[in-house]
Protein backbone atom coordinates (compact mmCIF):
# COMPACT_ATOMS: atom_id res chain seq x y z
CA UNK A 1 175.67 238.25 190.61
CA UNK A 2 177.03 236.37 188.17
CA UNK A 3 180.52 237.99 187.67
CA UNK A 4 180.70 237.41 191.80
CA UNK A 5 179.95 233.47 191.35
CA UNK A 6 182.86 233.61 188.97
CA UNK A 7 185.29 235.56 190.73
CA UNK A 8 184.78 233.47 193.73
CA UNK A 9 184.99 230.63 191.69
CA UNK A 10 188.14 231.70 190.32
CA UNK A 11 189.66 232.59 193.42
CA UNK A 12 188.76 229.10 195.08
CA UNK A 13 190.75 227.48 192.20
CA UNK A 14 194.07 230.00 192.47
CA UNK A 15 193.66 228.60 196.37
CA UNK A 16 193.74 224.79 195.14
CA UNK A 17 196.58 225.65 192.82
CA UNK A 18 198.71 227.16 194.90
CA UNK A 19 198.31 224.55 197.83
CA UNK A 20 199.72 222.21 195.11
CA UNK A 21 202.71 223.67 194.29
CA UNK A 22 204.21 222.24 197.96
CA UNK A 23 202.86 218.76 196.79
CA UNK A 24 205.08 218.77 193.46
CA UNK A 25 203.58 219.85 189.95
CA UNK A 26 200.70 221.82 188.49
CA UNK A 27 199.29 220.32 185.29
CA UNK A 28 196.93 222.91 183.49
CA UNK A 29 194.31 221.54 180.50
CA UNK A 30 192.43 223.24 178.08
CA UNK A 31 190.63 220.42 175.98
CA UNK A 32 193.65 218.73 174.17
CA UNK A 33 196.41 221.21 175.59
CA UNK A 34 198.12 220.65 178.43
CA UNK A 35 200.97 222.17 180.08
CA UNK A 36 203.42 221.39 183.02
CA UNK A 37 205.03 223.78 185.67
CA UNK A 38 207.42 222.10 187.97
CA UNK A 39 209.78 223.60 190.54
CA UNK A 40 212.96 221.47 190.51
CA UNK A 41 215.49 221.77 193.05
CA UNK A 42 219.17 222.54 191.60
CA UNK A 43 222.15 222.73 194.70
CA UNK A 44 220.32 225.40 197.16
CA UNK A 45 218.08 226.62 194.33
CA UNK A 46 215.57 226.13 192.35
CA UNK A 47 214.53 225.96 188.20
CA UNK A 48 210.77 225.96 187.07
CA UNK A 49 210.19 223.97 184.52
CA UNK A 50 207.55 224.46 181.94
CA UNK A 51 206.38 221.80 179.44
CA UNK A 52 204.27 222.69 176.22
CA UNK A 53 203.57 220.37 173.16
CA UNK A 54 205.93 217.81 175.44
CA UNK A 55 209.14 220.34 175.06
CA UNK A 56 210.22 221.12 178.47
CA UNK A 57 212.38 224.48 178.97
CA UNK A 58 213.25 226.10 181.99
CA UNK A 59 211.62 229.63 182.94
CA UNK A 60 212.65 230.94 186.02
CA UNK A 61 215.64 230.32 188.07
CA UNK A 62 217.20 231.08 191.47
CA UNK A 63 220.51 230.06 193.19
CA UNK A 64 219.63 230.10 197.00
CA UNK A 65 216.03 229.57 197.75
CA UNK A 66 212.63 229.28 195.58
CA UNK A 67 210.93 232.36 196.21
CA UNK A 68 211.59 233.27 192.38
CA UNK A 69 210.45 229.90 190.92
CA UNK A 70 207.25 230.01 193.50
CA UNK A 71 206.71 233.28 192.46
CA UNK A 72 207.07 233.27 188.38
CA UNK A 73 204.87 229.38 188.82
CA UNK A 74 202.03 231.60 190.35
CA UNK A 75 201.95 234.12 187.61
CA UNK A 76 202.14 231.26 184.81
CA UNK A 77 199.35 229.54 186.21
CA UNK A 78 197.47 232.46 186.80
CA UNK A 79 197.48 233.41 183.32
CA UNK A 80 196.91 230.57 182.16
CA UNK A 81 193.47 229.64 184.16
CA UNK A 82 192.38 233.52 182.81
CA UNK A 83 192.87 232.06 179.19
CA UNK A 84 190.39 229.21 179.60
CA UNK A 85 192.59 226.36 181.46
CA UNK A 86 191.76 224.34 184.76
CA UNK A 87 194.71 223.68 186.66
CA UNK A 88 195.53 221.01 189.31
């Protein structure tokens, strides 16, 4: 019962994440440790931007479109609410 609570639970959140990717970026905490994604138009593309320990590097990248960056964003964020952070 309990692993059902928390799969539900986790699912709810990947639903609130990814309705916030449209509305800009998706700060992720873990106590003191936070971490930025942020899809950035460039031309007809897109980069994602990730910030750790307030360095900011680009991950993903895509000349026409942002189905790449919206893609790779997802997977970041999932893995990182599996290791123990909340994301917004």
């Amino acid at each position: 019962m309990k692993s059902i609570f928390m799969a539900s639970l986790l699912l709810l959140g990947l639903a609130a994440a990814a309705s916030n990717k449209s509305a800009g970026d998706v700060r992720c905490s873990s106590g003191s440790d936070e971490r930025t994604l942020s899809i950035v138009a460039k031309g007809e593309g897109c980069e994602l931007q990730y910030m750790k320990a307030g360095k900011t590097s680009t991950i993903a990248s895509q000349n026409i479109g942002t189905e790449k960056c919206d893609n790779v964003l997802t997977k970041v964020e999932e893995k990182l609410i599996s290791t123990g952070f909340t994301c917004e």
